[in-house]
Structure formats: C-alpha cells, structure tokens
C-alpha atoms as a PDB file:
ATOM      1  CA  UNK A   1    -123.888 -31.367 136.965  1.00  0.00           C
ATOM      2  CA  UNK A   2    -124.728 -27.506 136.718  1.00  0.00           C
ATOM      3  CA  UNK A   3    -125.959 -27.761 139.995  1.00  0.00           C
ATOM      4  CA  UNK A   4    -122.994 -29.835 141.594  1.00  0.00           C
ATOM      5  CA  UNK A   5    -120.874 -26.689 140.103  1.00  0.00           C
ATOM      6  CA  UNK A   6    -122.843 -24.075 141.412  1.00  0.00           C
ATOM      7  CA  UNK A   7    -122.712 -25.505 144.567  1.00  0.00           C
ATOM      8  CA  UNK A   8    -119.273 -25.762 144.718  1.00  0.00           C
ATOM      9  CA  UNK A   9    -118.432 -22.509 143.378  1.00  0.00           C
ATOM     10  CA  UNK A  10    -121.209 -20.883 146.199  1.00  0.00           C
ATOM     11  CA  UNK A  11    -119.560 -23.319 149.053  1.00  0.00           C
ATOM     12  CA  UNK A  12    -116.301 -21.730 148.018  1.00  0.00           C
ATOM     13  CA  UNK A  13    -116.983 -18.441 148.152  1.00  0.00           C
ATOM     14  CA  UNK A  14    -118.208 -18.720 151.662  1.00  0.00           C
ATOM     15  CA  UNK A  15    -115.647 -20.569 152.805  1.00  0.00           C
ATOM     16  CA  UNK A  16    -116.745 -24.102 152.377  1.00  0.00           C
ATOM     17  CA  UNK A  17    -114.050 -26.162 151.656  1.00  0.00           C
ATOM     18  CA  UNK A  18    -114.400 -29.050 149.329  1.00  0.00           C
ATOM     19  CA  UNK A  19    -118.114 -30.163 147.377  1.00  0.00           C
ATOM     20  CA  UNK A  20    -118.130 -32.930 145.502  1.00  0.00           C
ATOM     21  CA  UNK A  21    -120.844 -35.569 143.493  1.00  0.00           C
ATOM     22  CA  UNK A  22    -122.216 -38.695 144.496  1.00  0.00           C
ATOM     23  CA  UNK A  23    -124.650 -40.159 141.526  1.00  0.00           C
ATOM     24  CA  UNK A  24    -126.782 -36.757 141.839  1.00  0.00           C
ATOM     25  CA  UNK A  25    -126.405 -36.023 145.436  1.00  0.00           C
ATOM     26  CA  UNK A  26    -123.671 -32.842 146.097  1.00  0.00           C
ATOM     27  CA  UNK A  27    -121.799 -33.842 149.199  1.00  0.00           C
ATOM     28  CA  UNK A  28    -120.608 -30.637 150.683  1.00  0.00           C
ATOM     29  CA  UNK A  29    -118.126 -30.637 153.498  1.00  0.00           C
ATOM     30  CA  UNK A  30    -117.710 -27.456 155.278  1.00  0.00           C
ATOM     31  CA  UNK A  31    -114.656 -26.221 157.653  1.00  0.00           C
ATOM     32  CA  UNK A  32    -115.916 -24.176 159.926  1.00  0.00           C
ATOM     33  CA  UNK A  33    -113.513 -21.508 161.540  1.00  0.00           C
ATOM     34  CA  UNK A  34    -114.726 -18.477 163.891  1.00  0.00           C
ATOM     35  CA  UNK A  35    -114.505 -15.490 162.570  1.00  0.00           C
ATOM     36  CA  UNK A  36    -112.710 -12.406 164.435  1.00  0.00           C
ATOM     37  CA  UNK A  37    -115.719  -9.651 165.164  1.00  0.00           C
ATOM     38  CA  UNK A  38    -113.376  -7.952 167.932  1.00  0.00           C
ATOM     39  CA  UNK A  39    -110.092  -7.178 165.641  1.00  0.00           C
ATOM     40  CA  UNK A  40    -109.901  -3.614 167.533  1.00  0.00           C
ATOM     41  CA  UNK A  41    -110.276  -5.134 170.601  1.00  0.00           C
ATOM     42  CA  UNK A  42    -107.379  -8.454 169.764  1.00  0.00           C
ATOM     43  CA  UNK A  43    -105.264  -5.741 168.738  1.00  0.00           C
ATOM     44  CA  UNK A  44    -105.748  -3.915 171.952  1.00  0.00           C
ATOM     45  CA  UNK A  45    -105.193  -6.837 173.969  1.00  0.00           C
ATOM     46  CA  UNK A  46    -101.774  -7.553 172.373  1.00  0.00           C
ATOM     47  CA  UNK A  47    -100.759  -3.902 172.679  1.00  0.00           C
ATOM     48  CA  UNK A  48    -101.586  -4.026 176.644  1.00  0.00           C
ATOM     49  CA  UNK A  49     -99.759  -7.512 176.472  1.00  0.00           C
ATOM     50  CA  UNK A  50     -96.578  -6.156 174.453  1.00  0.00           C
ATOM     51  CA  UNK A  51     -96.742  -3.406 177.285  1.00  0.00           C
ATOM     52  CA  UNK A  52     -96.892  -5.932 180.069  1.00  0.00           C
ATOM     53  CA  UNK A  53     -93.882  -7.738 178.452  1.00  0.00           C
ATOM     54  CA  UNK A  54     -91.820  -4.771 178.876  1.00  0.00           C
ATOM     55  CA  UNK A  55     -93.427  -3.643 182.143  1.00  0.00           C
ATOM     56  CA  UNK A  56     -94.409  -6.986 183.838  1.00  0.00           C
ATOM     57  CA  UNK A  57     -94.841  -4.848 187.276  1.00  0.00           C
ATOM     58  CA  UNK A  58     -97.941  -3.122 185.688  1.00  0.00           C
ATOM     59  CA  UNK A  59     -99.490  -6.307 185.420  1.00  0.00           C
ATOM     60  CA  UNK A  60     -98.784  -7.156 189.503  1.00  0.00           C
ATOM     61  CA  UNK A  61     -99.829  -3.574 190.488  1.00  0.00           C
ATOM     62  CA  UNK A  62    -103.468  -4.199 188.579  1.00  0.00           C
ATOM     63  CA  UNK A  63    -103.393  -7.835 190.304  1.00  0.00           C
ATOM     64  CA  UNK A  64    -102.729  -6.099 193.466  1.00  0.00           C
ATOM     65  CA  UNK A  65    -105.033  -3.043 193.272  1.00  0.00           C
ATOM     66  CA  UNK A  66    -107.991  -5.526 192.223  1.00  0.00           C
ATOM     67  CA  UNK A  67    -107.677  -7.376 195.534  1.00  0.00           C
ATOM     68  CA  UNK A  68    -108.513  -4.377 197.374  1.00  0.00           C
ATOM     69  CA  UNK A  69    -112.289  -3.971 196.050  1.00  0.00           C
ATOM     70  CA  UNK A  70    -114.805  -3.140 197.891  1.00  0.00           C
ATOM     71  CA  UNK A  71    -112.963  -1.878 200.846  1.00  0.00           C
ATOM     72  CA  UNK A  72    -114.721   1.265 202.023  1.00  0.00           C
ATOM     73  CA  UNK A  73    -113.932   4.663 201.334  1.00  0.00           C
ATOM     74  CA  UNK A  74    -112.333   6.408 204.438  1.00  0.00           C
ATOM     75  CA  UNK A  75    -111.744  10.479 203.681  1.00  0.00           C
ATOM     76  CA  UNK A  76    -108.196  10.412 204.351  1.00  0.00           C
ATOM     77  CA  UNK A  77    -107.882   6.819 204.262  1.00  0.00           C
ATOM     78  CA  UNK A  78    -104.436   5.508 203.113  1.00  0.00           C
ATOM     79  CA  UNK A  79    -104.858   1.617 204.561  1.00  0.00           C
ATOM     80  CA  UNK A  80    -107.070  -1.129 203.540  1.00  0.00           C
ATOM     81  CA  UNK A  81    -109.061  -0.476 206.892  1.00  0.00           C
ATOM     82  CA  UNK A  82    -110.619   2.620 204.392  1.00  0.00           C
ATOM     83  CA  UNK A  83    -108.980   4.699 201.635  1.00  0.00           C
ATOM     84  CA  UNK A  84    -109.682   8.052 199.992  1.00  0.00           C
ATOM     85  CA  UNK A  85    -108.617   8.058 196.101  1.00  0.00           C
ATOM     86  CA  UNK A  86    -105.000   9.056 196.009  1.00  0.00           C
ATOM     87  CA  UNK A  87    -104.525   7.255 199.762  1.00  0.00           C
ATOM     88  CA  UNK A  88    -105.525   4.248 197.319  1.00  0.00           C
ATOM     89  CA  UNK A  89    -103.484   4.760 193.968  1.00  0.00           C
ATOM     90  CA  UNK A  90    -100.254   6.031 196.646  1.00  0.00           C
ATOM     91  CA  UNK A  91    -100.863   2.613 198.453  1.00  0.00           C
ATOM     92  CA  UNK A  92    -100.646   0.294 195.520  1.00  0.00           C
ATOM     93  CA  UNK A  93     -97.577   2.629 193.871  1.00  0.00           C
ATOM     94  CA  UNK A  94     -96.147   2.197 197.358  1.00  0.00           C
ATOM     95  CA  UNK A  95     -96.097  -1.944 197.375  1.00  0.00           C
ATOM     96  CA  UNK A  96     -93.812  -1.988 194.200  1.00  0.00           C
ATOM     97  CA  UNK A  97     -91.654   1.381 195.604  1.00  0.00           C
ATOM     98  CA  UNK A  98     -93.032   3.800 193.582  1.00  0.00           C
ATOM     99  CA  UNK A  99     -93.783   6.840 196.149  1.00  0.00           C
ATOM    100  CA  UNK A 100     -96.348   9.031 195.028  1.00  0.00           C
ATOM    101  CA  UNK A 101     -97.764  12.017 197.058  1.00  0.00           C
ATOM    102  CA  UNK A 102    -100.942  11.794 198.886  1.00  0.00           C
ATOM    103  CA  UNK A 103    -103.470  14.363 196.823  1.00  0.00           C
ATOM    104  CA  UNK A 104    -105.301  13.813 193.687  1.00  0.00           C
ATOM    105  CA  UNK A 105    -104.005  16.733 192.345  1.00  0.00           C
ATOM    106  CA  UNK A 106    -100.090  16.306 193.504  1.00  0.00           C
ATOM    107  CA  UNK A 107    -100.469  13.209 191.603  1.00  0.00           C
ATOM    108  CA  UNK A 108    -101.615  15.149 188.483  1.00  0.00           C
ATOM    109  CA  UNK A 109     -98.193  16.332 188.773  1.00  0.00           C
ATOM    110  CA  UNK A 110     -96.163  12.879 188.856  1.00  0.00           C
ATOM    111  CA  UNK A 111     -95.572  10.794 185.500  1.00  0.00           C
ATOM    112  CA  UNK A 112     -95.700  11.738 181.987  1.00  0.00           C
ATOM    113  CA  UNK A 113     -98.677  13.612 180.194  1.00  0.00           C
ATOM    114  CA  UNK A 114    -100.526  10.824 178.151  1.00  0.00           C
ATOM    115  CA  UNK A 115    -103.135  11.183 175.711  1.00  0.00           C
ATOM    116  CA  UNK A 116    -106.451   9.598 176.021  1.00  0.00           C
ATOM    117  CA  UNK A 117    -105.715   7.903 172.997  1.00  0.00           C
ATOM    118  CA  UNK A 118    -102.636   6.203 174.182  1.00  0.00           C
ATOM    119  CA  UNK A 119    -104.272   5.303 177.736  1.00  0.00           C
ATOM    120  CA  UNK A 120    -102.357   1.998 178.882  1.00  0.00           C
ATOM    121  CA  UNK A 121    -103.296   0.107 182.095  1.00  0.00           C
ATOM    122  CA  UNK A 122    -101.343   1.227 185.373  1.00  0.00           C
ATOM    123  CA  UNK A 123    -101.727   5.256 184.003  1.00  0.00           C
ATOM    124  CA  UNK A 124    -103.478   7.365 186.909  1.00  0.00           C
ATOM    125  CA  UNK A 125    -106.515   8.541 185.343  1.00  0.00           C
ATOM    126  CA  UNK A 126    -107.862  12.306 186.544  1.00  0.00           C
ATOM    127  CA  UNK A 127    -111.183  13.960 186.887  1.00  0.00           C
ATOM    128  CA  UNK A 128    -112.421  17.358 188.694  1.00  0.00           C
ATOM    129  CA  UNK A 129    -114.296  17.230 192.015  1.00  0.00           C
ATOM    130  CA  UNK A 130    -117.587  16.553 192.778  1.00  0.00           C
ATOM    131  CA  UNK A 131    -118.754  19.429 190.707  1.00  0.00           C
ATOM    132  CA  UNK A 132    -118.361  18.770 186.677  1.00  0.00           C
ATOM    133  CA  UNK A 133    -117.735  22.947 186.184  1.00  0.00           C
ATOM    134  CA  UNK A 134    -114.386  22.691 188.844  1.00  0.00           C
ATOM    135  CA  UNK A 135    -111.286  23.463 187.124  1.00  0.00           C
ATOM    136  CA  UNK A 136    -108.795  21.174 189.381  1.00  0.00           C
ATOM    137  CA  UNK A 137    -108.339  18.043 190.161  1.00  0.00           C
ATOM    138  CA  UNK A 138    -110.382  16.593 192.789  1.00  0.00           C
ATOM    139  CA  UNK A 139    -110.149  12.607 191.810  1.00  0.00           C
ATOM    140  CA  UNK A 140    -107.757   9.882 190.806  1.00  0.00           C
ATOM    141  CA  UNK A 141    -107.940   6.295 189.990  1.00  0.00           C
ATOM    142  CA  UNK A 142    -106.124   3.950 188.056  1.00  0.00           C
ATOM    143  CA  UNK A 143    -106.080   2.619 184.382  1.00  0.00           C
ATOM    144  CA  UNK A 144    -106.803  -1.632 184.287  1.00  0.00           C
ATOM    145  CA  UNK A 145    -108.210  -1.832 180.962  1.00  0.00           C
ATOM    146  CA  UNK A 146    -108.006   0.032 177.570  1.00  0.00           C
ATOM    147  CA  UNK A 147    -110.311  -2.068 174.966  1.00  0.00           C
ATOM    148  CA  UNK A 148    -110.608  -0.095 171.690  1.00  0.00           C
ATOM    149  CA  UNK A 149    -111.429   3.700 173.156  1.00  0.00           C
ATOM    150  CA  UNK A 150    -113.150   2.266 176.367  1.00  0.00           C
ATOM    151  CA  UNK A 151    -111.246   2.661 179.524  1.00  0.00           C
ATOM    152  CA  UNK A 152    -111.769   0.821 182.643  1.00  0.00           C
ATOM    153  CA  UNK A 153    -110.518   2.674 186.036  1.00  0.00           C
ATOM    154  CA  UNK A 154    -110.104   1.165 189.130  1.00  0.00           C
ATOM    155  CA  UNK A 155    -110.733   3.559 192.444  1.00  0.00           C
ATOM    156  CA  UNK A 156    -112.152   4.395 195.781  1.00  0.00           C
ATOM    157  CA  UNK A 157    -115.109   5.935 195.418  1.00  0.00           C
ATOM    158  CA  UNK A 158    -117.343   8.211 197.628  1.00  0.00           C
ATOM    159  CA  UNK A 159    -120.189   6.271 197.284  1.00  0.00           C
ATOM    160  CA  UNK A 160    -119.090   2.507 197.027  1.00  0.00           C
ATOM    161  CA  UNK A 161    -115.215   2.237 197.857  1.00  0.00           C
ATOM    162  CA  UNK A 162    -113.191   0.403 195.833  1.00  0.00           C
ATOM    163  CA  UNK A 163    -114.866  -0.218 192.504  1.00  0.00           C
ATOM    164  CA  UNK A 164    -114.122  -0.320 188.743  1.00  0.00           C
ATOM    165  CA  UNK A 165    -115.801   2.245 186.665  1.00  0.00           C
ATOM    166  CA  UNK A 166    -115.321   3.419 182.846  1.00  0.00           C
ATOM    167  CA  UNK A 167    -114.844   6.943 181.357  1.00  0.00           C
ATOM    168  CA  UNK A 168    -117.206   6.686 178.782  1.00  0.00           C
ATOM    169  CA  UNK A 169    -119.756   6.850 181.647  1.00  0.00           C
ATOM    170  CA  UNK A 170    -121.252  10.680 181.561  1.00  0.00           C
ATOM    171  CA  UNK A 171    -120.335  11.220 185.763  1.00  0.00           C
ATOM    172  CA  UNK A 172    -116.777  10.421 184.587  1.00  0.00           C
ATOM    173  CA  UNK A 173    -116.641  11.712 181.012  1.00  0.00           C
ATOM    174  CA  UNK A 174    -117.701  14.955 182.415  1.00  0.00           C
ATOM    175  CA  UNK A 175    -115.206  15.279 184.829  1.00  0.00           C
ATOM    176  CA  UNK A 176    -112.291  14.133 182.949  1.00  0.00           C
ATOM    177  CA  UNK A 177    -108.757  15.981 183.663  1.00  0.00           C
ATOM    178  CA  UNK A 178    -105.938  13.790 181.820  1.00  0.00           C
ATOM    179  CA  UNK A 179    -104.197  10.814 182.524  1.00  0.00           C
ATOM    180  CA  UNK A 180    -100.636  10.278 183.961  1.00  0.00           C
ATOM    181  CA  UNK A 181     -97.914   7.782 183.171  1.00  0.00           C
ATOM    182  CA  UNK A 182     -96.652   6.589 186.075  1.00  0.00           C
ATOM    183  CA  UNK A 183     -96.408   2.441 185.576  1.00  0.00           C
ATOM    184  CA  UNK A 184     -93.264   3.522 183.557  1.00  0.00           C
ATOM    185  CA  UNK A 185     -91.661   3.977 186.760  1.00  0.00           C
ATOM    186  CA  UNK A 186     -91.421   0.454 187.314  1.00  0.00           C
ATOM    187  CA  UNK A 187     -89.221  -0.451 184.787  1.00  0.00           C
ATOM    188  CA  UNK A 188     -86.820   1.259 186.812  1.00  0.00           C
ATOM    189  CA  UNK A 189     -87.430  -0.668 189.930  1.00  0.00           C
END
C-alpha cells in the first residue's frame, strides 16, 4: 500500500492525474498536456496580433511585400521589374496610399521614432551604407516579424533582391540606424 501511495503522490506532483490499486498492481493514468517552452514568444505573437486587430492594413502590407521576393535588385528600381530598398518599402506604402519619399534616408525622416524594444511588424527598419563606420542612412527595409528580441526584415538587397533577413545578424546589427513607425499611418486610411 506504501507503494500505491508513493506512487500516487509522485504521479501527482508531475502532473499525473489519477493512480489507483488493483490487488497489488498501481494503475496509473496519466493526462498528458504540452507544455508552453515559447511563453516570450506566445506573448509576442498576441502582441503583433492585438496590433493587427487595430491595424489590420499592416497585416495586408506584410502579405503584399512577401509576394514580391526574390525580384532582383535594380539601383533605382521602384517596380517589380527591379527595386532598390526605399523604391521597395515606397512601393508597398504606395498600394495601401501611404506615400513615402524615395531615399533611405528621407524615409528615416517619415513616421514616429520607435525603440528597438517596441519594434512591431510594418515599422521601416534603418541601417548605414555599405560601410558599418558611415554615419547616415544608406538602407531600409521593413519589419514582418518581432519574436521575443529577434526581428525579421523584409528588403531588396544588393546581393539577392528581395529577401528576409534578421538584425541580430552581425552585417545588420552593425549597421543598425533606428526604426520608424510608419504602419500607423494606415489606421488613417
């Protein structure tokens, strides 16, 4: 019987629900539920949905902006025939009304100032030039995906076109300028 009651008092505490004896057999039944490893990340995903709910435009411009991958990088390039990086962030702005100017670093200018912190999907994301020790802007792309303090940018890249990349990568992390809130701008629309 000792047994039986350790048994049930060990199936309890991890989450077993019921034990019970059969002659001198302990007939444990156990629920099994999945447990939540990604809370930071579940919490994230409701903020970006809560933001969504109240912006539902940000969710069609990242819809729309992720069709255009892998078109080619044109320097200049404001179609889908080839676009630079702020021909390609003015071009999906432009489909929902939103004009923004064509430069990188005119576009640093549009918005409101956001924290990397409070990144949201649809906020232009900025980053120097080709060289990491520049002090202007020289890049833009967009915010798709904030997941704990990993953000995912979507862009049109020198070398590859339209791609997704992350900040946390050192190329990007280096560079980093600040981040814009433009998908605000939709509510409006």
């Amino acid at each position: 019987m000792k047994k039986v009651l350790l048994t049930a008092v060990f199936a309890v505490s991890f989450g077993i629900t019921q034990a019970q004896s059969h002659d001198n057999l302990a007939v444990i039944a156990v629920d099994m539920k999945p447990v939540d490893t990604d809370h930071e990340a579940s919490v994230s995903s409701q903020s970006n949905a809560a933001f969504y709910d109240r912006i539902p435009g940000v969710s069609n411009l990242i819809s729309f902006a992720k069709k255009h991958l892998a078109i080619r990088y044109r320097s200049g390039g404001t179609t889908p025939s080839g676009f630079d990086c702020s021909g390609f962030t003015r071009f999906c702005y432009s489909h929902f009304g939103i004009n923004l100017p064509h430069s990188s670093a005119a576009q640093g200018n549009v918005g409101l100032k956001v924290e990397k912190e409070s990144a949201m999907p649809g906020d232009l994301i900025f980053f120097k030039g080709h060289s990491s020790s520049g002090s202007s802007i020289g890049h833009v792309g967009m915010i798709t995906e904030v997941v704990g303090n990993q953000i995912k940018f979507i862009h049109s890249a020198w070398g590859g076109g339209i791609r997704f990349d992350y900040l946390h990568a050192d190329y990007y992390r280096n560079r980093f300028m600040g981040i814009r809130r433009v998908g605000k701008m939709l509510a409006a629309k």
